[in-house]
PDB file of N, CA and C in Angstrom:
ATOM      1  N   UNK A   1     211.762 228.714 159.505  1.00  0.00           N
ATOM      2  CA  UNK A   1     212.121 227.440 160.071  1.00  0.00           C
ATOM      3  C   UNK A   1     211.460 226.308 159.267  1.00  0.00           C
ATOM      4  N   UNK A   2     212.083 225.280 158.904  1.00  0.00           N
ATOM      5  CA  UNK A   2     211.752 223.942 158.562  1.00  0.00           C
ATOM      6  C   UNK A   2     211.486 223.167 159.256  1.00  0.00           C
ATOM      7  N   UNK A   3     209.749 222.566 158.657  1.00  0.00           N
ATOM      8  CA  UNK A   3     208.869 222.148 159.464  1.00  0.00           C
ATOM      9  C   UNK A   3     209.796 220.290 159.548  1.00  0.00           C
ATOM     10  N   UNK A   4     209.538 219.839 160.807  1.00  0.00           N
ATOM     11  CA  UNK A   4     210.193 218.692 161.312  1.00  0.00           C
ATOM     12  C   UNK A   4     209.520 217.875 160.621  1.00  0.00           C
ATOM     13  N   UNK A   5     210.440 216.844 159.525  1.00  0.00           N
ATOM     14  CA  UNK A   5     209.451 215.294 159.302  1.00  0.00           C
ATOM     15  C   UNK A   5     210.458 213.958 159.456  1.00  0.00           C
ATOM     16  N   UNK A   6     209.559 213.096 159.937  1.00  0.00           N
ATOM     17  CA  UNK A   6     210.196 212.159 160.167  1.00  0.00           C
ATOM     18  C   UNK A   6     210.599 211.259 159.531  1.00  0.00           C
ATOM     19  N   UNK A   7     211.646 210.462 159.732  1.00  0.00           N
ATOM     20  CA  UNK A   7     211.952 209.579 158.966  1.00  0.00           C
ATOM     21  C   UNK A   7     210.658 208.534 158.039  1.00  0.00           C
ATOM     22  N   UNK A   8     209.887 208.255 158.948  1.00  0.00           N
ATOM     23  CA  UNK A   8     208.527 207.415 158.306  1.00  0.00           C
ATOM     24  C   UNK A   8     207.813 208.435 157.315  1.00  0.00           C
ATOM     25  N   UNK A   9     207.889 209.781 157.185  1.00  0.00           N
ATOM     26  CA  UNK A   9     207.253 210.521 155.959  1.00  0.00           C
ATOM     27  C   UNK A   9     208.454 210.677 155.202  1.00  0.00           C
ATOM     28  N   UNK A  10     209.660 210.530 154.895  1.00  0.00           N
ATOM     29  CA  UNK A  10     210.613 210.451 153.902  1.00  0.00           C
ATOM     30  C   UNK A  10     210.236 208.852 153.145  1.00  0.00           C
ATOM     31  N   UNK A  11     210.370 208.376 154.036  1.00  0.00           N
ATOM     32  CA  UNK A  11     210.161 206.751 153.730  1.00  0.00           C
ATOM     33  C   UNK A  11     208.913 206.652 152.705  1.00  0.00           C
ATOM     34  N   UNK A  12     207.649 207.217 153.279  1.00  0.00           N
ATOM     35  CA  UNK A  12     206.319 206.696 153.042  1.00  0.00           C
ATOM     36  C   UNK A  12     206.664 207.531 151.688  1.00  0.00           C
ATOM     37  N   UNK A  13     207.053 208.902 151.123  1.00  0.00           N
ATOM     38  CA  UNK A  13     207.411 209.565 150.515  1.00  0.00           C
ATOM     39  C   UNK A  13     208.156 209.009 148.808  1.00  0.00           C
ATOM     40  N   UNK A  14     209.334 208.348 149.438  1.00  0.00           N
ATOM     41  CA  UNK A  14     210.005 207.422 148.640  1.00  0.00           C
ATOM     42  C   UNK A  14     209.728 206.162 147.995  1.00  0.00           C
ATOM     43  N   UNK A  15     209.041 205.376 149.181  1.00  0.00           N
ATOM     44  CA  UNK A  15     208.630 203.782 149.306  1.00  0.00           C
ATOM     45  C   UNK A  15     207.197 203.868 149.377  1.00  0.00           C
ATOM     46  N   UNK A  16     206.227 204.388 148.555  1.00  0.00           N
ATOM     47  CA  UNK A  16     204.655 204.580 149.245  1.00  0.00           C
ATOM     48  C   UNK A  16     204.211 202.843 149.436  1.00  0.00           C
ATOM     49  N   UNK A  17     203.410 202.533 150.076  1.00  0.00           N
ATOM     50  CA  UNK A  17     202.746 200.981 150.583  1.00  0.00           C
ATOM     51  C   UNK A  17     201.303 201.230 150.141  1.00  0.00           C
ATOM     52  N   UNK A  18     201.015 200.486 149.314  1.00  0.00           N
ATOM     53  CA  UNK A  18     200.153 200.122 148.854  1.00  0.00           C
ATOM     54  C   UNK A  18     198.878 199.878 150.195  1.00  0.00           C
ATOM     55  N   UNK A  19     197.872 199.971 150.470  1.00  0.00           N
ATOM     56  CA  UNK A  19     197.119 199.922 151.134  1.00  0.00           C
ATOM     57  C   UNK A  19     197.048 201.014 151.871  1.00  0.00           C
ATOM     58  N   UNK A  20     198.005 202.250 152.139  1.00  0.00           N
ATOM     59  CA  UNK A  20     197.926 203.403 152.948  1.00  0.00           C
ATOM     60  C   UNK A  20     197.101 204.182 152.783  1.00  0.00           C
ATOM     61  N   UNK A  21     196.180 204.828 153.242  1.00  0.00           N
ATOM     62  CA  UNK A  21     195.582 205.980 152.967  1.00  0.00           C
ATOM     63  C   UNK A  21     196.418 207.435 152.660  1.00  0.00           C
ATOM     64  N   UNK A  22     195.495 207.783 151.574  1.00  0.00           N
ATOM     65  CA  UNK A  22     195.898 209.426 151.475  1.00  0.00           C
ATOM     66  C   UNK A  22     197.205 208.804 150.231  1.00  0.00           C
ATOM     67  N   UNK A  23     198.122 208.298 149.713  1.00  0.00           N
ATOM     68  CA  UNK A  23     199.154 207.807 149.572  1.00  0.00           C
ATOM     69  C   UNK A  23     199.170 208.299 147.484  1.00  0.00           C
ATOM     70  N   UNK A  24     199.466 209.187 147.258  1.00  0.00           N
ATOM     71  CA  UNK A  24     199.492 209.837 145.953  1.00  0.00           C
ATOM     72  C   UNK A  24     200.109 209.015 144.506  1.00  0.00           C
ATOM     73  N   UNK A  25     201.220 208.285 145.502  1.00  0.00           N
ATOM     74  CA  UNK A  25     202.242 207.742 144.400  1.00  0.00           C
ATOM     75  C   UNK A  25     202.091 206.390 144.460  1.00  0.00           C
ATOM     76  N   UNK A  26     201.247 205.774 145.238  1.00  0.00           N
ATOM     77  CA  UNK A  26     200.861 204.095 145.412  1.00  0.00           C
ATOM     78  C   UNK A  26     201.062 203.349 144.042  1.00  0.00           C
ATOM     79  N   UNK A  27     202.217 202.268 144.327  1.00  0.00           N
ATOM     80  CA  UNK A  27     202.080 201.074 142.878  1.00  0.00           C
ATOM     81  C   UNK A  27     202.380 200.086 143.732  1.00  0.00           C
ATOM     82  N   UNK A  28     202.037 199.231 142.943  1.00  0.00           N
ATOM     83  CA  UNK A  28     202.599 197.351 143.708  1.00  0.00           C
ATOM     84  C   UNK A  28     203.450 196.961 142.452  1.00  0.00           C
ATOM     85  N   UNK A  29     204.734 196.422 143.608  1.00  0.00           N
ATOM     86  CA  UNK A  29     206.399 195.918 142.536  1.00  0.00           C
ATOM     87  C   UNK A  29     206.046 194.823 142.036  1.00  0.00           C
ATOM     88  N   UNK A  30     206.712 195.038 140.942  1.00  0.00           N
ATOM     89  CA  UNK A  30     206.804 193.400 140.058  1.00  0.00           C
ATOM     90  C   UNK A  30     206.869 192.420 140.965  1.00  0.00           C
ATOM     91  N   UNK A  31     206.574 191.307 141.000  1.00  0.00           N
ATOM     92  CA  UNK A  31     207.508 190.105 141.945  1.00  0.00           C
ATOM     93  C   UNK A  31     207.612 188.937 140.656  1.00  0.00           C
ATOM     94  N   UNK A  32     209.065 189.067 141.261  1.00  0.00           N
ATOM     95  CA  UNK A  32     209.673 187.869 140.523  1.00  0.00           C
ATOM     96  C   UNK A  32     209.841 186.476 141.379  1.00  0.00           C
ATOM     97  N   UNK A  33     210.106 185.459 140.845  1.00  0.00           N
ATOM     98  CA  UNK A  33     210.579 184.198 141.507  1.00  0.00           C
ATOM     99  C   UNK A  33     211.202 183.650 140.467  1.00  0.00           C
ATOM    100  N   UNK A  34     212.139 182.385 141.303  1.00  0.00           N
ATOM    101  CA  UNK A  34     213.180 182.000 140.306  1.00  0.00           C
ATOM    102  C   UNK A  34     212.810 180.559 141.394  1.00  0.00           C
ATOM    103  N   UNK A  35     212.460 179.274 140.767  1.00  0.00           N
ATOM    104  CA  UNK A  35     212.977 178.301 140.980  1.00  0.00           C
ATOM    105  C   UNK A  35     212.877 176.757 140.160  1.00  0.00           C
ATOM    106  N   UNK A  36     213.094 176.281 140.666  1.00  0.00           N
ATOM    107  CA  UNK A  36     213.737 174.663 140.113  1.00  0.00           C
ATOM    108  C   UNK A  36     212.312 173.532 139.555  1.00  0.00           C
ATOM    109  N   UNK A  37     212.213 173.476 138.881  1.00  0.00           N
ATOM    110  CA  UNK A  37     210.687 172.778 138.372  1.00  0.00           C
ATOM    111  C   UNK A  37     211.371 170.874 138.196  1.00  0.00           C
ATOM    112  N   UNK A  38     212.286 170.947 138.254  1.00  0.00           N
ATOM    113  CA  UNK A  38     212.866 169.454 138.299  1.00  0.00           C
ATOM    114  C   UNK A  38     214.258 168.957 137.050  1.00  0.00           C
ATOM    115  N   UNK A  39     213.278 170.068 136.077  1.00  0.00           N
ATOM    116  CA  UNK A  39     214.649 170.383 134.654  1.00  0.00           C
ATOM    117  C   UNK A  39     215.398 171.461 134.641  1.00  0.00           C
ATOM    118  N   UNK A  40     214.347 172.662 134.584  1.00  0.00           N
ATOM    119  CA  UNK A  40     215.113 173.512 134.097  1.00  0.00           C
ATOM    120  C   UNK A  40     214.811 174.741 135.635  1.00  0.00           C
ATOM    121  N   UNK A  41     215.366 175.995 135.919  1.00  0.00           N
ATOM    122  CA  UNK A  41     214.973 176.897 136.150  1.00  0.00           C
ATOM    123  C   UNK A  41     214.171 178.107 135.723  1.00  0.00           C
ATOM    124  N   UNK A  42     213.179 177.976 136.369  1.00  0.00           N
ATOM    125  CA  UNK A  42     211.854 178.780 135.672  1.00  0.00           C
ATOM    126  C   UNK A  42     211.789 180.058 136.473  1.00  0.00           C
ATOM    127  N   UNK A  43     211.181 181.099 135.634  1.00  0.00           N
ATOM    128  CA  UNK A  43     211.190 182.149 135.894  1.00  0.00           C
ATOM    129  C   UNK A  43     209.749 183.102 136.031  1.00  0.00           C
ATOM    130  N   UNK A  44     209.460 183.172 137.061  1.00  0.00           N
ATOM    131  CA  UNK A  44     208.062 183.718 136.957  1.00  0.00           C
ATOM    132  C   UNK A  44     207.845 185.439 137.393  1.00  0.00           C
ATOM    133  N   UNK A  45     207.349 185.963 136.543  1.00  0.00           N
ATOM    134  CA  UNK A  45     206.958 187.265 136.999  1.00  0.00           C
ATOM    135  C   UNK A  45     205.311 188.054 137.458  1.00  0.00           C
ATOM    136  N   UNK A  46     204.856 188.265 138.450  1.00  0.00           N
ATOM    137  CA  UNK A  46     204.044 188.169 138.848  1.00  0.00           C
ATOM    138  C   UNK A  46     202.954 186.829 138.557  1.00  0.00           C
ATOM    139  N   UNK A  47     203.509 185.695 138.761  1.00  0.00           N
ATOM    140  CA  UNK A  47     202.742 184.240 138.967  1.00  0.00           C
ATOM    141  C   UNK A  47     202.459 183.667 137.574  1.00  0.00           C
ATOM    142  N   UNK A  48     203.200 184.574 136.406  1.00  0.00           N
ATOM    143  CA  UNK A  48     203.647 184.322 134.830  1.00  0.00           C
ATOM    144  C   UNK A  48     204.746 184.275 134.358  1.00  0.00           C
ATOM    145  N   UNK A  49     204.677 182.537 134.056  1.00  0.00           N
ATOM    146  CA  UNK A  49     206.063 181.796 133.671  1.00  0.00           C
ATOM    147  C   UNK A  49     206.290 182.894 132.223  1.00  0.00           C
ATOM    148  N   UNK A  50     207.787 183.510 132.041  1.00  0.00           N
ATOM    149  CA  UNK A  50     208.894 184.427 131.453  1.00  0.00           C
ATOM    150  C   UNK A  50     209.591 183.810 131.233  1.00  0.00           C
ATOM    151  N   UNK A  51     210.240 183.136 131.468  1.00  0.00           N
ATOM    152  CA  UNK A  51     211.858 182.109 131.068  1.00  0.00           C
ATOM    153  C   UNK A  51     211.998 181.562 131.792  1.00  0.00           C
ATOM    154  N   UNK A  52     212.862 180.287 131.088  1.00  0.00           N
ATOM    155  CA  UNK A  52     213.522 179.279 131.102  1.00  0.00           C
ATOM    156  C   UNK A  52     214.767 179.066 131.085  1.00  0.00           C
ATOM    157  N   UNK A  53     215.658 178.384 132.450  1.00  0.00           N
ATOM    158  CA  UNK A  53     217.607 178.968 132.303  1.00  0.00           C
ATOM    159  C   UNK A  53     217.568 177.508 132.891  1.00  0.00           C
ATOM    160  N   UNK A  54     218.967 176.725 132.288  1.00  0.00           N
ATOM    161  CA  UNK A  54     219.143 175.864 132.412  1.00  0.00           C
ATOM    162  C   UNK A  54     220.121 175.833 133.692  1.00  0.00           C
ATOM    163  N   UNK A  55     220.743 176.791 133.708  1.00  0.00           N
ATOM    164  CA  UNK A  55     221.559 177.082 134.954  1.00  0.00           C
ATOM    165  C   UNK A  55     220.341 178.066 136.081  1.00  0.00           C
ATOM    166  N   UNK A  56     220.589 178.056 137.233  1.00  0.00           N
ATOM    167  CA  UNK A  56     220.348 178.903 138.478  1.00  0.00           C
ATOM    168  C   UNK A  56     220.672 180.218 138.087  1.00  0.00           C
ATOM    169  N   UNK A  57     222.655 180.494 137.950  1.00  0.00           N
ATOM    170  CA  UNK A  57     223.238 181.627 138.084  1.00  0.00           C
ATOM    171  C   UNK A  57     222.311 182.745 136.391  1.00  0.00           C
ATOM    172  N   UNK A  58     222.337 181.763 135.915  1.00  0.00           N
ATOM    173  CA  UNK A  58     221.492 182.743 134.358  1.00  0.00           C
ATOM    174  C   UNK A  58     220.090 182.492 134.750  1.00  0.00           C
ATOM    175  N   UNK A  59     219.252 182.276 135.459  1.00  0.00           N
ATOM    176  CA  UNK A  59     217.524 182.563 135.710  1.00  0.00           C
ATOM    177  C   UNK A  59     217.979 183.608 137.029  1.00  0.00           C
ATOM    178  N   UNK A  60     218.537 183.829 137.673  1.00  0.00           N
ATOM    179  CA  UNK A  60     219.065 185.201 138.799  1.00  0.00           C
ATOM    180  C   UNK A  60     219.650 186.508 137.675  1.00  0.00           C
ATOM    181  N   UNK A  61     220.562 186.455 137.195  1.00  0.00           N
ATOM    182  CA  UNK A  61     220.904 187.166 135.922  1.00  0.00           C
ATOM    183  C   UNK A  61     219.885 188.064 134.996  1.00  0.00           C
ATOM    184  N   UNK A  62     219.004 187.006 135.074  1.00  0.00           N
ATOM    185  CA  UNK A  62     217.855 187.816 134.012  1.00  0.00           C
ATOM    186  C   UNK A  62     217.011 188.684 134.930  1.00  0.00           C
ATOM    187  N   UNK A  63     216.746 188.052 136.267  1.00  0.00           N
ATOM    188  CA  UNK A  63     215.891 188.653 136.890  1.00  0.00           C
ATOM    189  C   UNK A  63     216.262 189.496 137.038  1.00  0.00           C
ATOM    190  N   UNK A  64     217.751 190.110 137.712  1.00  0.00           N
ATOM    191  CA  UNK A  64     218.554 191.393 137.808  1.00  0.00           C
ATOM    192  C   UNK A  64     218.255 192.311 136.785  1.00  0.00           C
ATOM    193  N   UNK A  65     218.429 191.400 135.708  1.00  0.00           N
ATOM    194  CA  UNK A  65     218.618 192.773 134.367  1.00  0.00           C
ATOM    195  C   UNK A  65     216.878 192.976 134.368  1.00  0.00           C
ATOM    196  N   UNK A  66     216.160 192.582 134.425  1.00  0.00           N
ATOM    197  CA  UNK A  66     214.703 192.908 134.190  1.00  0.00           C
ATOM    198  C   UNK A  66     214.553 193.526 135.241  1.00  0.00           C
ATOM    199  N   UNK A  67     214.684 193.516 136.595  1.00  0.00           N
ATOM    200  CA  UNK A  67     214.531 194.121 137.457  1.00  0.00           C
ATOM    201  C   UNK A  67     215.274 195.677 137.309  1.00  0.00           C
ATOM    202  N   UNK A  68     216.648 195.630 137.150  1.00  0.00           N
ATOM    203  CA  UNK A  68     217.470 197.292 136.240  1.00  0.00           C
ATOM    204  C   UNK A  68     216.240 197.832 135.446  1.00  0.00           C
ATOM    205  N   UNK A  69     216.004 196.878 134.717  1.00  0.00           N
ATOM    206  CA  UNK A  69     215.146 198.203 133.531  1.00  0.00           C
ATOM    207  C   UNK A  69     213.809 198.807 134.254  1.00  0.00           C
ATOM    208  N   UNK A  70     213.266 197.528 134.879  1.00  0.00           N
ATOM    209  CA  UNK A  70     211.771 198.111 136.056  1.00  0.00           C
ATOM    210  C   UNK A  70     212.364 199.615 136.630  1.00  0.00           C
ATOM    211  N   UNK A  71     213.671 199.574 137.543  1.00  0.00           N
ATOM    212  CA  UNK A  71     213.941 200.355 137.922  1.00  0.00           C
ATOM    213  C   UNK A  71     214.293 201.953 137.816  1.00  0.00           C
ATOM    214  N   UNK A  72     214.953 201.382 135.877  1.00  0.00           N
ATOM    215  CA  UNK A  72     215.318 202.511 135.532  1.00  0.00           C
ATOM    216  C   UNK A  72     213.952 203.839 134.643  1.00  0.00           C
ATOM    217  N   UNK A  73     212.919 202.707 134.813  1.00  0.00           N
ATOM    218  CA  UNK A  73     211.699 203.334 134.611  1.00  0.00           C
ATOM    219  C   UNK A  73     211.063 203.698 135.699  1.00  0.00           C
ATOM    220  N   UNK A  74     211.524 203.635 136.448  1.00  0.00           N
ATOM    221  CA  UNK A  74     210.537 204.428 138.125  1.00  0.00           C
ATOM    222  C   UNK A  74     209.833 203.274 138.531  1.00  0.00           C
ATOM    223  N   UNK A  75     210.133 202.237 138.302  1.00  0.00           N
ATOM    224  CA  UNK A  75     208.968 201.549 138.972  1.00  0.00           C
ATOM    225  C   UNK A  75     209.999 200.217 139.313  1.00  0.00           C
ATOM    226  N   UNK A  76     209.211 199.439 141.116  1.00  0.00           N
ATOM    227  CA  UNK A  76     209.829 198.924 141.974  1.00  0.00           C
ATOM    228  C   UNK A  76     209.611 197.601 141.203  1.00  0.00           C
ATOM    229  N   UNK A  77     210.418 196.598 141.949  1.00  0.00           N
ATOM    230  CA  UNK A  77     210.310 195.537 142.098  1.00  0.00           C
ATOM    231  C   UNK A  77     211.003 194.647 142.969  1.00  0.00           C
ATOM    232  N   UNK A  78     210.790 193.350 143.140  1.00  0.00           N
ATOM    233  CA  UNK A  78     211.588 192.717 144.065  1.00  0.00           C
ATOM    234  C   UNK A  78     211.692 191.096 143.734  1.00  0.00           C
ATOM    235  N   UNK A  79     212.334 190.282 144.052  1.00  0.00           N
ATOM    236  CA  UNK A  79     212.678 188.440 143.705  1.00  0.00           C
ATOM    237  C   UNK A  79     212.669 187.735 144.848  1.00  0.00           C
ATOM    238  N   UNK A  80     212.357 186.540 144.850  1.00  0.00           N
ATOM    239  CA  UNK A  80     212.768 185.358 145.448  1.00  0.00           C
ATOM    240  C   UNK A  80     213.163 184.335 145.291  1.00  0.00           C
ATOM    241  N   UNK A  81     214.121 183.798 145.841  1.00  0.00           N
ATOM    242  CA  UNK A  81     214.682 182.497 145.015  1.00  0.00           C
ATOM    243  C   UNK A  81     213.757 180.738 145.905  1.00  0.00           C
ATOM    244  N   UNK A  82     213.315 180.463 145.304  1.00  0.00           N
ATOM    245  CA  UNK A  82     212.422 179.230 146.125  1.00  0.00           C
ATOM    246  C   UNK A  82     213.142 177.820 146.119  1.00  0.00           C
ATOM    247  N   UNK A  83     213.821 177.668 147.383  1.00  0.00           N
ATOM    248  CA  UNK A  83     214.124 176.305 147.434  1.00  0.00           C
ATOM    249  C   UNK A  83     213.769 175.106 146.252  1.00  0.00           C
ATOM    250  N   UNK A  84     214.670 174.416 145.923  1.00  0.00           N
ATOM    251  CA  UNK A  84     214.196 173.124 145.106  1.00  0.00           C
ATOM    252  C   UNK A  84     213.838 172.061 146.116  1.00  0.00           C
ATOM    253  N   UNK A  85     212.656 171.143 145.777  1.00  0.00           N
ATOM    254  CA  UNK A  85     212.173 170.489 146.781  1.00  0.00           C
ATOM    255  C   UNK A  85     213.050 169.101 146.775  1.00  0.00           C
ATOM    256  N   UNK A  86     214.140 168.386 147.514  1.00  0.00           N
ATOM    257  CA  UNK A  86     214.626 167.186 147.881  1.00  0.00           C
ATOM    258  C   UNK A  86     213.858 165.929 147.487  1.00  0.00           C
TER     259      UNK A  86
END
């Protein structure tokens, strides 16, 4: 018989969280941000300006494709897009 696990040990398994105990495979994801500096759209990856897109839709674009390759190397990441301030 196959021992019962729960959804939260598939999860923790897949997705490990950083701060867990016991946790084998622990990393912390890239974080990206994408926003509006007044000219251009800037691009920061972990709180280090990366590029410069004069458009929105191409500083989202890049982040995607940089984010693909994070991915396609085993390792997470995630974005935010930050309001431009009025």
């Amino acid at each position: 018989m196959t021992p019962f696990r729960s959804p939260a040990d598939t999860w923790d398994s897949l997705w490990p969280t950083v701060g867990e105990a016991g946790l084998v495979n622990a990393h912390v994801p890239a974080r990206f941000e994408v926003h509006f500096d007044g000219q251009l759209w800037q691009v920061l990856k972990d709180c280090e300006p990366v590029a410069h897109h004069s458009e929105r839709s191409e500083a989202i674009r890049g982040v995607r494709q940089a984010m693909q390759r994070l991915f396609a190397a085993g390792k997470s990441a995630q974005w935010r897009l930050i309001a431009a301030n009025d």
